[in-house]
PDB file of N, CA and C in Angstrom:
ATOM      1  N   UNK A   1       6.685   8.461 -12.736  1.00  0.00           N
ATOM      2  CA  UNK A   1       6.064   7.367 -11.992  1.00  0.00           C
ATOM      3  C   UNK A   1       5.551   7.890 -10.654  1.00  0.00           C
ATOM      4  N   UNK A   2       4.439   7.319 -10.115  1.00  0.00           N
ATOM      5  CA  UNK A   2       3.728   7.925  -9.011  1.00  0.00           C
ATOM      6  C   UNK A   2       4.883   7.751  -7.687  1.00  0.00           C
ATOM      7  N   UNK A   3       5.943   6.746  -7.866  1.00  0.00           N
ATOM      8  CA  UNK A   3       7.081   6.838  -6.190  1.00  0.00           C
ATOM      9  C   UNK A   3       7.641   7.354  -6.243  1.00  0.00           C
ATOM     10  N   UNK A   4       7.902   8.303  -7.991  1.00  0.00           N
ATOM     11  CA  UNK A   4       8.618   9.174  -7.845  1.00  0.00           C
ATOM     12  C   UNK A   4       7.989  10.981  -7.007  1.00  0.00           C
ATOM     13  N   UNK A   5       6.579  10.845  -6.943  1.00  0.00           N
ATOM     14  CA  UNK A   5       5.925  11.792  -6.734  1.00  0.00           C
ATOM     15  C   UNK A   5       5.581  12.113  -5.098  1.00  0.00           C
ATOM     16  N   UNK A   6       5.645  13.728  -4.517  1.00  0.00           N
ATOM     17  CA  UNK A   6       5.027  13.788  -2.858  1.00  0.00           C
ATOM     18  C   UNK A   6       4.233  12.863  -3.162  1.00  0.00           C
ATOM     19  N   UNK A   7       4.194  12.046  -1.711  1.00  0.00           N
ATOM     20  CA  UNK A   7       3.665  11.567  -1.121  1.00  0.00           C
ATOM     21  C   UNK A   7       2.663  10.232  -2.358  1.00  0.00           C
ATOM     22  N   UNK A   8       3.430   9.977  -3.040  1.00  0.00           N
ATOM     23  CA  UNK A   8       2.893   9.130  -4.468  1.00  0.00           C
ATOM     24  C   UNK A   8       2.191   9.607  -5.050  1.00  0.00           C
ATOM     25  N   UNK A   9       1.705  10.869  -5.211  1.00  0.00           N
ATOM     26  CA  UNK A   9       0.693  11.377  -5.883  1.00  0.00           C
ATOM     27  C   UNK A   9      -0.525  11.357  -5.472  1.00  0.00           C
ATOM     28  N   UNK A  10      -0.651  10.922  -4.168  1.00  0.00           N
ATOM     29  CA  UNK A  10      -2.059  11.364  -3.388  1.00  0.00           C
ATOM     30  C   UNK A  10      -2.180  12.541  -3.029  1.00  0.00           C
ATOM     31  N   UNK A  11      -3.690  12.978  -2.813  1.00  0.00           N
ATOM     32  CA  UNK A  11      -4.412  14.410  -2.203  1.00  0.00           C
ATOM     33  C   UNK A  11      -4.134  14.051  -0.803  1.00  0.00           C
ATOM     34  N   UNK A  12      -3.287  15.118  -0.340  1.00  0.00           N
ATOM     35  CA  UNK A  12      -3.198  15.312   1.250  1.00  0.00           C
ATOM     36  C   UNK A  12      -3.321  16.960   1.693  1.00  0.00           C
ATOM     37  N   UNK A  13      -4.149  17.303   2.617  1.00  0.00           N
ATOM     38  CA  UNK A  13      -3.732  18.408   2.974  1.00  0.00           C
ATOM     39  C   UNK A  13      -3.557  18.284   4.366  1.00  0.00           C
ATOM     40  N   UNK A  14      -2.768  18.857   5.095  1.00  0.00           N
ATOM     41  CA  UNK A  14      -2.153  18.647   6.102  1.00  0.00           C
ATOM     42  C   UNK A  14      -2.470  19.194   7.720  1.00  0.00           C
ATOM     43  N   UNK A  15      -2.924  18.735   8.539  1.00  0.00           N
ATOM     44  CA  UNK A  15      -3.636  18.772   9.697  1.00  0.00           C
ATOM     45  C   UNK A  15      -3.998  20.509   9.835  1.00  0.00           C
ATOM     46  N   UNK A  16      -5.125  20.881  10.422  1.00  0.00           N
ATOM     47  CA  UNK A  16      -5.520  22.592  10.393  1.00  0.00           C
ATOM     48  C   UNK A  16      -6.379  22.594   9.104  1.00  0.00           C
ATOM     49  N   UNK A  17      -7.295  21.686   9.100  1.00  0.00           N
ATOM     50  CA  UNK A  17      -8.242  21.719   7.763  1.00  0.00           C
ATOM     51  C   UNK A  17      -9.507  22.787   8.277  1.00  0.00           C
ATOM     52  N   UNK A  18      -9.872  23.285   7.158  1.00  0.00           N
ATOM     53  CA  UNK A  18     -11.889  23.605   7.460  1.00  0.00           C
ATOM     54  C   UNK A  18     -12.546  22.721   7.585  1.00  0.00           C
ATOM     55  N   UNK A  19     -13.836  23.239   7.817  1.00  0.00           N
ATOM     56  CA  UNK A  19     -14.904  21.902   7.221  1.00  0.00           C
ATOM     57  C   UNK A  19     -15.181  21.189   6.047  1.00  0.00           C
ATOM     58  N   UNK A  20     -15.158  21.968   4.880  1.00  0.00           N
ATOM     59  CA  UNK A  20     -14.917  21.669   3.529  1.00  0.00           C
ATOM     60  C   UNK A  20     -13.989  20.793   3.267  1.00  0.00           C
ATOM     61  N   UNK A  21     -12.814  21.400   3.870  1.00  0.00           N
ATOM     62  CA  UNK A  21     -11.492  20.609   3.455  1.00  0.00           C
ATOM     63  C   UNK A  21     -11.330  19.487   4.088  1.00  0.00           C
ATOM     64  N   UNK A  22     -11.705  19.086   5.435  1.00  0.00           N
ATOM     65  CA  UNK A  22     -12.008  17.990   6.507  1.00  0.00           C
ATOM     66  C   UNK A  22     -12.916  16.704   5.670  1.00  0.00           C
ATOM     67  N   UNK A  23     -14.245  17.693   4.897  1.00  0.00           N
ATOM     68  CA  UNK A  23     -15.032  16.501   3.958  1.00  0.00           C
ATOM     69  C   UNK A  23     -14.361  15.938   2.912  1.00  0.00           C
ATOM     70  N   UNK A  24     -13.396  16.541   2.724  1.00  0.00           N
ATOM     71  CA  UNK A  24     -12.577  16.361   0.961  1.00  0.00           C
ATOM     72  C   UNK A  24     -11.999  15.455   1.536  1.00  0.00           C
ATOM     73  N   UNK A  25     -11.197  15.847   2.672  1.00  0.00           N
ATOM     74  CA  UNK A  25     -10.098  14.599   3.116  1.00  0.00           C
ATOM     75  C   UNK A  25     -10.668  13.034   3.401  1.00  0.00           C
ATOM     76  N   UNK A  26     -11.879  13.194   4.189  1.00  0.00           N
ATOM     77  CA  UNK A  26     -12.469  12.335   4.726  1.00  0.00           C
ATOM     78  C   UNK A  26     -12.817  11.203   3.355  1.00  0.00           C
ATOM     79  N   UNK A  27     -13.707  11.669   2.370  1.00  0.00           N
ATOM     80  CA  UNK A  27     -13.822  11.495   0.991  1.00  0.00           C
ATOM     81  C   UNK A  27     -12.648  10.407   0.819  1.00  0.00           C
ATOM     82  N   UNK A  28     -11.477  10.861   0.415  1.00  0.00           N
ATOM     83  CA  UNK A  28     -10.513  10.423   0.299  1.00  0.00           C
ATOM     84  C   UNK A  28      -9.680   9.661   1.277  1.00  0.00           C
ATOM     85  N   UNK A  29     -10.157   9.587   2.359  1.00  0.00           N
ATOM     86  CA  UNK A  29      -9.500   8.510   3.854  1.00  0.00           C
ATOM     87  C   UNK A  29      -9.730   7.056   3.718  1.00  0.00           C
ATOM     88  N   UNK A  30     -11.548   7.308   3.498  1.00  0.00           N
ATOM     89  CA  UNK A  30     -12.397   5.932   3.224  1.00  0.00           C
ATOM     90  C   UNK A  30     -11.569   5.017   3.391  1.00  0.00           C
ATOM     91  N   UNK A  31     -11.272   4.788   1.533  1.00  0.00           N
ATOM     92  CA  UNK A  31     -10.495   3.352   1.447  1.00  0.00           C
ATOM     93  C   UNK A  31      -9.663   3.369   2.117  1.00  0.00           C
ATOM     94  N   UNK A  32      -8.945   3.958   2.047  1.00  0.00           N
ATOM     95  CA  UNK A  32      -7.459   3.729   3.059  1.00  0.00           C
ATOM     96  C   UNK A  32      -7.701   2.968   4.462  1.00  0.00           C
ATOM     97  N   UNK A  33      -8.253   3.805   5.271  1.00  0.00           N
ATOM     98  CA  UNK A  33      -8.516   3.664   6.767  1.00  0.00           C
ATOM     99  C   UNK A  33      -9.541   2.512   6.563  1.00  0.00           C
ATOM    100  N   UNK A  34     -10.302   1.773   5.330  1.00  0.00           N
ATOM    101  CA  UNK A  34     -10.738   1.112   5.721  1.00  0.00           C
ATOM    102  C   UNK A  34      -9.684  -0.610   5.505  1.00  0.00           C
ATOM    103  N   UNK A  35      -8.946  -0.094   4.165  1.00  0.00           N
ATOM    104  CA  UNK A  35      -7.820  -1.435   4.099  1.00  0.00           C
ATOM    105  C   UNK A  35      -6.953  -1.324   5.258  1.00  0.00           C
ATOM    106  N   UNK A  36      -6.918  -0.343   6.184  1.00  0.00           N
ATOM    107  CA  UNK A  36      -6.218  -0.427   7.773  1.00  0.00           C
ATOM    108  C   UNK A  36      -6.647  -0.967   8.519  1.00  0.00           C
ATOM    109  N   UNK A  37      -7.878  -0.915   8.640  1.00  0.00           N
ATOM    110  CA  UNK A  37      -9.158  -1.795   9.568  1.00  0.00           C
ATOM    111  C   UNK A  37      -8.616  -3.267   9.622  1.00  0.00           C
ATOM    112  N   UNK A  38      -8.965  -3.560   7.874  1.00  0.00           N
ATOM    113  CA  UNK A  38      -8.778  -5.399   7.796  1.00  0.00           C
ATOM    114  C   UNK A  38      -7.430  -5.670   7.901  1.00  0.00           C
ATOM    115  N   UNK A  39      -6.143  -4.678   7.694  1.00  0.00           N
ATOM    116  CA  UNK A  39      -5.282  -5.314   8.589  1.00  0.00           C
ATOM    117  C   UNK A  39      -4.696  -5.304   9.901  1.00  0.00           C
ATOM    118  N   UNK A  40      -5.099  -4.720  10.418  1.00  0.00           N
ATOM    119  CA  UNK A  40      -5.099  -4.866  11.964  1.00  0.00           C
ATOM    120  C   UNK A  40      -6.286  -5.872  12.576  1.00  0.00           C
ATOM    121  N   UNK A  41      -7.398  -5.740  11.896  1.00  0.00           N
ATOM    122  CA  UNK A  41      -7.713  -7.296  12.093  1.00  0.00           C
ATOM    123  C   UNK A  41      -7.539  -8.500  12.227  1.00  0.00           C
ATOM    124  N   UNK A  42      -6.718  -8.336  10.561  1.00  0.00           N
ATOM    125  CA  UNK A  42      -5.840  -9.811  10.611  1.00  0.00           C
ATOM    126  C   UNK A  42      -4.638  -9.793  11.101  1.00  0.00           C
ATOM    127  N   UNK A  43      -4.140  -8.628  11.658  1.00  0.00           N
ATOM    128  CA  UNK A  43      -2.796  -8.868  12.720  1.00  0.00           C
ATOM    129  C   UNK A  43      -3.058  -8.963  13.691  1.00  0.00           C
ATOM    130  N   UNK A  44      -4.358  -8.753  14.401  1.00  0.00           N
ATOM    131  CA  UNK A  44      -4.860  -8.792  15.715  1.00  0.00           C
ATOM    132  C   UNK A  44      -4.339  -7.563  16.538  1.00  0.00           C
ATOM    133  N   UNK A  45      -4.408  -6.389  16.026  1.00  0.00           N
ATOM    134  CA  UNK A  45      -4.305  -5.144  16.666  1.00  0.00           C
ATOM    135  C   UNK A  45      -5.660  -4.216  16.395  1.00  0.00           C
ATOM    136  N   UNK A  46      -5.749  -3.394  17.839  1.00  0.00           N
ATOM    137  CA  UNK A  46      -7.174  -2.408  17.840  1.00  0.00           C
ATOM    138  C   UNK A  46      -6.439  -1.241  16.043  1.00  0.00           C
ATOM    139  N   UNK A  47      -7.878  -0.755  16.169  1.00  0.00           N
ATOM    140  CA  UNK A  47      -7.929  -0.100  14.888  1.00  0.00           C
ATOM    141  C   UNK A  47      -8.766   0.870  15.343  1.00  0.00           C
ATOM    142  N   UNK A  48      -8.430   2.472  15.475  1.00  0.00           N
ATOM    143  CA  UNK A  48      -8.983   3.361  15.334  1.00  0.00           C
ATOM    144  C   UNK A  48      -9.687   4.241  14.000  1.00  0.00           C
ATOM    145  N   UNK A  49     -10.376   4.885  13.677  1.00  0.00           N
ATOM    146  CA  UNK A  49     -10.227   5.774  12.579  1.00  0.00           C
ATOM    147  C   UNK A  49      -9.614   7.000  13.164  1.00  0.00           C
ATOM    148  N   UNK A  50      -9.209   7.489  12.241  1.00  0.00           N
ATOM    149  CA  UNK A  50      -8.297   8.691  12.104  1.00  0.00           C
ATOM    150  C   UNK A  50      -8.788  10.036  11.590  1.00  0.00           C
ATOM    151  N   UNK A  51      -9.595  11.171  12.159  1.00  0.00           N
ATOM    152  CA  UNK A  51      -9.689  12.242  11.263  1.00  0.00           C
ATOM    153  C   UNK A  51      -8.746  12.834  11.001  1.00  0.00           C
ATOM    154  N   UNK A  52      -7.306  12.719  11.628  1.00  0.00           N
ATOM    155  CA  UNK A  52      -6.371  13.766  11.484  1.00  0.00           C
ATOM    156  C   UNK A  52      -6.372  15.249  11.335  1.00  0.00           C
ATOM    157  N   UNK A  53      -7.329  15.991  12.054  1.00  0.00           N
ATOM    158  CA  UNK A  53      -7.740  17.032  12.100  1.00  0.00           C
ATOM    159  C   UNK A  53      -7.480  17.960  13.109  1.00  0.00           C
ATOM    160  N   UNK A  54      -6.479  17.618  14.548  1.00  0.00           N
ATOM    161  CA  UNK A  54      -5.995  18.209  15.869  1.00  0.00           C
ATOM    162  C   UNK A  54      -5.958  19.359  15.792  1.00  0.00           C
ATOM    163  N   UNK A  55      -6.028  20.315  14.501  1.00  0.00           N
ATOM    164  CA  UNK A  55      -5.444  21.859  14.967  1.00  0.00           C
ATOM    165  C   UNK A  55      -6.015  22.411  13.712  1.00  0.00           C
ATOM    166  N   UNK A  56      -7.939  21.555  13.351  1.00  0.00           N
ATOM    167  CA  UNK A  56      -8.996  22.433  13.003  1.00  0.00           C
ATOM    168  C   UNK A  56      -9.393  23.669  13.788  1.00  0.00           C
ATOM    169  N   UNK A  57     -10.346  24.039  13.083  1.00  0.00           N
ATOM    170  CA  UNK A  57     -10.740  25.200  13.653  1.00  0.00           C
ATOM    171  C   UNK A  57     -12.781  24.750  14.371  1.00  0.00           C
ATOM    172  N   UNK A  58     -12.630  22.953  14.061  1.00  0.00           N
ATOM    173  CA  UNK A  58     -14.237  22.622  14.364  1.00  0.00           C
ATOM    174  C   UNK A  58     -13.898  20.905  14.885  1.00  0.00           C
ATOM    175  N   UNK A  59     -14.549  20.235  15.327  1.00  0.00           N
ATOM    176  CA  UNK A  59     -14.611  19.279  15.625  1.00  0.00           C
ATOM    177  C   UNK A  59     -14.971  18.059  14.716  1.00  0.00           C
ATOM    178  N   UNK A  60     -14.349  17.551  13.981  1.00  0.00           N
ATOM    179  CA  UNK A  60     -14.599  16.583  13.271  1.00  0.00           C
ATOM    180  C   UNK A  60     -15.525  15.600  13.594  1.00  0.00           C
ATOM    181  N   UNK A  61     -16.719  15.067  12.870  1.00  0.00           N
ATOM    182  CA  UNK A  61     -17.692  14.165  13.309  1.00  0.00           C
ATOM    183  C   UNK A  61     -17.034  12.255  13.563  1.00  0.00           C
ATOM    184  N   UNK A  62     -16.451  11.960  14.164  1.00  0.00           N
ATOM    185  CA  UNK A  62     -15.825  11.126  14.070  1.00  0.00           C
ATOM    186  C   UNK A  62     -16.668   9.462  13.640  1.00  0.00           C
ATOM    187  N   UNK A  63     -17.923   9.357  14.804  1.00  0.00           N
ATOM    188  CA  UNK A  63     -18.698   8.834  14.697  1.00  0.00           C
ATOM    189  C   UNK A  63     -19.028   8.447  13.299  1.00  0.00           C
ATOM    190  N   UNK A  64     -19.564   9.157  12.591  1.00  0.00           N
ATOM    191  CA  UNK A  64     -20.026   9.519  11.091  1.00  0.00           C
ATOM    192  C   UNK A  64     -18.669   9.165  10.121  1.00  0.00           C
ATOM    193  N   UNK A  65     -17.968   9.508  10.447  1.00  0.00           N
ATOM    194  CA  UNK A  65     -16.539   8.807   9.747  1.00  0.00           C
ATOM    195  C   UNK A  65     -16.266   7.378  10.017  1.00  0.00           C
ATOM    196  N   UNK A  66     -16.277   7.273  10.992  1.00  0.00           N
ATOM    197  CA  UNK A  66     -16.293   5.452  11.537  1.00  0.00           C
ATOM    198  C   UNK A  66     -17.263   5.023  10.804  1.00  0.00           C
ATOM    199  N   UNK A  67     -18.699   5.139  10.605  1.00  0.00           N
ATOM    200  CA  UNK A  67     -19.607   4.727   9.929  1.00  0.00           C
ATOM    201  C   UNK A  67     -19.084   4.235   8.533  1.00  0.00           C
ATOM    202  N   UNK A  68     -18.421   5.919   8.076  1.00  0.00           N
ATOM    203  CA  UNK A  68     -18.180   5.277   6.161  1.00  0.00           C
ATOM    204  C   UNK A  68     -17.421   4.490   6.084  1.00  0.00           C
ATOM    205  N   UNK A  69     -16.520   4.241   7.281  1.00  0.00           N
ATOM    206  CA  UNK A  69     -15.050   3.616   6.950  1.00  0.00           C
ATOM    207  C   UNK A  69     -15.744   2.219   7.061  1.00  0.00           C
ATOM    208  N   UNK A  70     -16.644   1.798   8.098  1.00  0.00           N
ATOM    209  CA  UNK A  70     -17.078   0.589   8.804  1.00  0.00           C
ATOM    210  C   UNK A  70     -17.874   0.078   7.297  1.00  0.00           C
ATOM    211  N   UNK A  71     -18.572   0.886   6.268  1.00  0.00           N
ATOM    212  CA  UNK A  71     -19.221  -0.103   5.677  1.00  0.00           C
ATOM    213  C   UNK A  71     -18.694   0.233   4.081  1.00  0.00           C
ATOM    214  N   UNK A  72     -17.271   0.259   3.740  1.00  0.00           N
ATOM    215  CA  UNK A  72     -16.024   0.853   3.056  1.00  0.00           C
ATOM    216  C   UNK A  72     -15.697  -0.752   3.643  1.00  0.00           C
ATOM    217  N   UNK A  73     -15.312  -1.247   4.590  1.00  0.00           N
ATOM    218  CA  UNK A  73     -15.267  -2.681   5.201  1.00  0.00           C
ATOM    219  C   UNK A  73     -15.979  -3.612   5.131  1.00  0.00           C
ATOM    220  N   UNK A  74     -17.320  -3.356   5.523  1.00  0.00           N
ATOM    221  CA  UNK A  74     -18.550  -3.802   4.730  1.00  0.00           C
ATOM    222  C   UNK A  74     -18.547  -4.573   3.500  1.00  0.00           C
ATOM    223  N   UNK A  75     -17.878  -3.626   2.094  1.00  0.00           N
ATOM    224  CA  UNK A  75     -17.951  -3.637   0.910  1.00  0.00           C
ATOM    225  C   UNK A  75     -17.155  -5.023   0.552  1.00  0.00           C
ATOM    226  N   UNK A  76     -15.657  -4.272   1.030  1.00  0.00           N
ATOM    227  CA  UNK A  76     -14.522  -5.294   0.775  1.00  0.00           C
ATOM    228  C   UNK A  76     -14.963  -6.935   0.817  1.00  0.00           C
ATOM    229  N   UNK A  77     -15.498  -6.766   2.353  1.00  0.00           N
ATOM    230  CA  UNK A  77     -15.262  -8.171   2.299  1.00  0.00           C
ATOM    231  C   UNK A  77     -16.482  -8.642   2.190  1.00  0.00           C
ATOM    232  N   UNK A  78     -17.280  -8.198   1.434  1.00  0.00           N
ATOM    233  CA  UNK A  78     -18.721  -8.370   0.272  1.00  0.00           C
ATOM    234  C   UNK A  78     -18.283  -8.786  -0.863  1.00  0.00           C
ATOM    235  N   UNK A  79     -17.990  -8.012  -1.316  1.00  0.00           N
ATOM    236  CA  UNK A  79     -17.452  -7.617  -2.880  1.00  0.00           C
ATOM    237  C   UNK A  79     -15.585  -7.408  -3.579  1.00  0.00           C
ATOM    238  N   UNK A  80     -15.350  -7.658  -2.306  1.00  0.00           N
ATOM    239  CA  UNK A  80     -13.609  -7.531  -2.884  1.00  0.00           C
ATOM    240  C   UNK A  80     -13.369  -5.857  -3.296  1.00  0.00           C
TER     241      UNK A  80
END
């Protein structure tokens, strides 16, 4: 069963990514960070995105990540 599995069986790789590996993650943040969005919305707390990237070797585009996450939010509460 996946609770029996790291981390439930999600793709994580762990802060000190490349660029490659930064896009893979990001890829895979989307939904997440964006079902974080709508609940801190509806709890009434600020909501950052997250690259989790502190001890790359490049600067993560954050901007551009906020974007996918923002219309990943978009979707939801479009389309469920």
């Amino acid at each position: 069963a996946r609770r029996e599995l790291v981390d439930f069986g999600y793709w994580y790789c762990p802060d000190g990514r490349d660029a490659q590996t930064q896009s893979q993650f990001e890829d895979v943040e989307v939904k997440p960070q964006a079902l974080d969005w709508l609940f801190c919305v509806a709890a009434g707390y600020p909501f950052n995105v997250s690259c989790d990237n502190l001890e790359g070797d490049f600067e993560p585009d954050r901007v551009v990540f906020q974007r996918r996450v923002h219309a990943q939010v978009m979707d939801y509460l479009t389309n469920g």
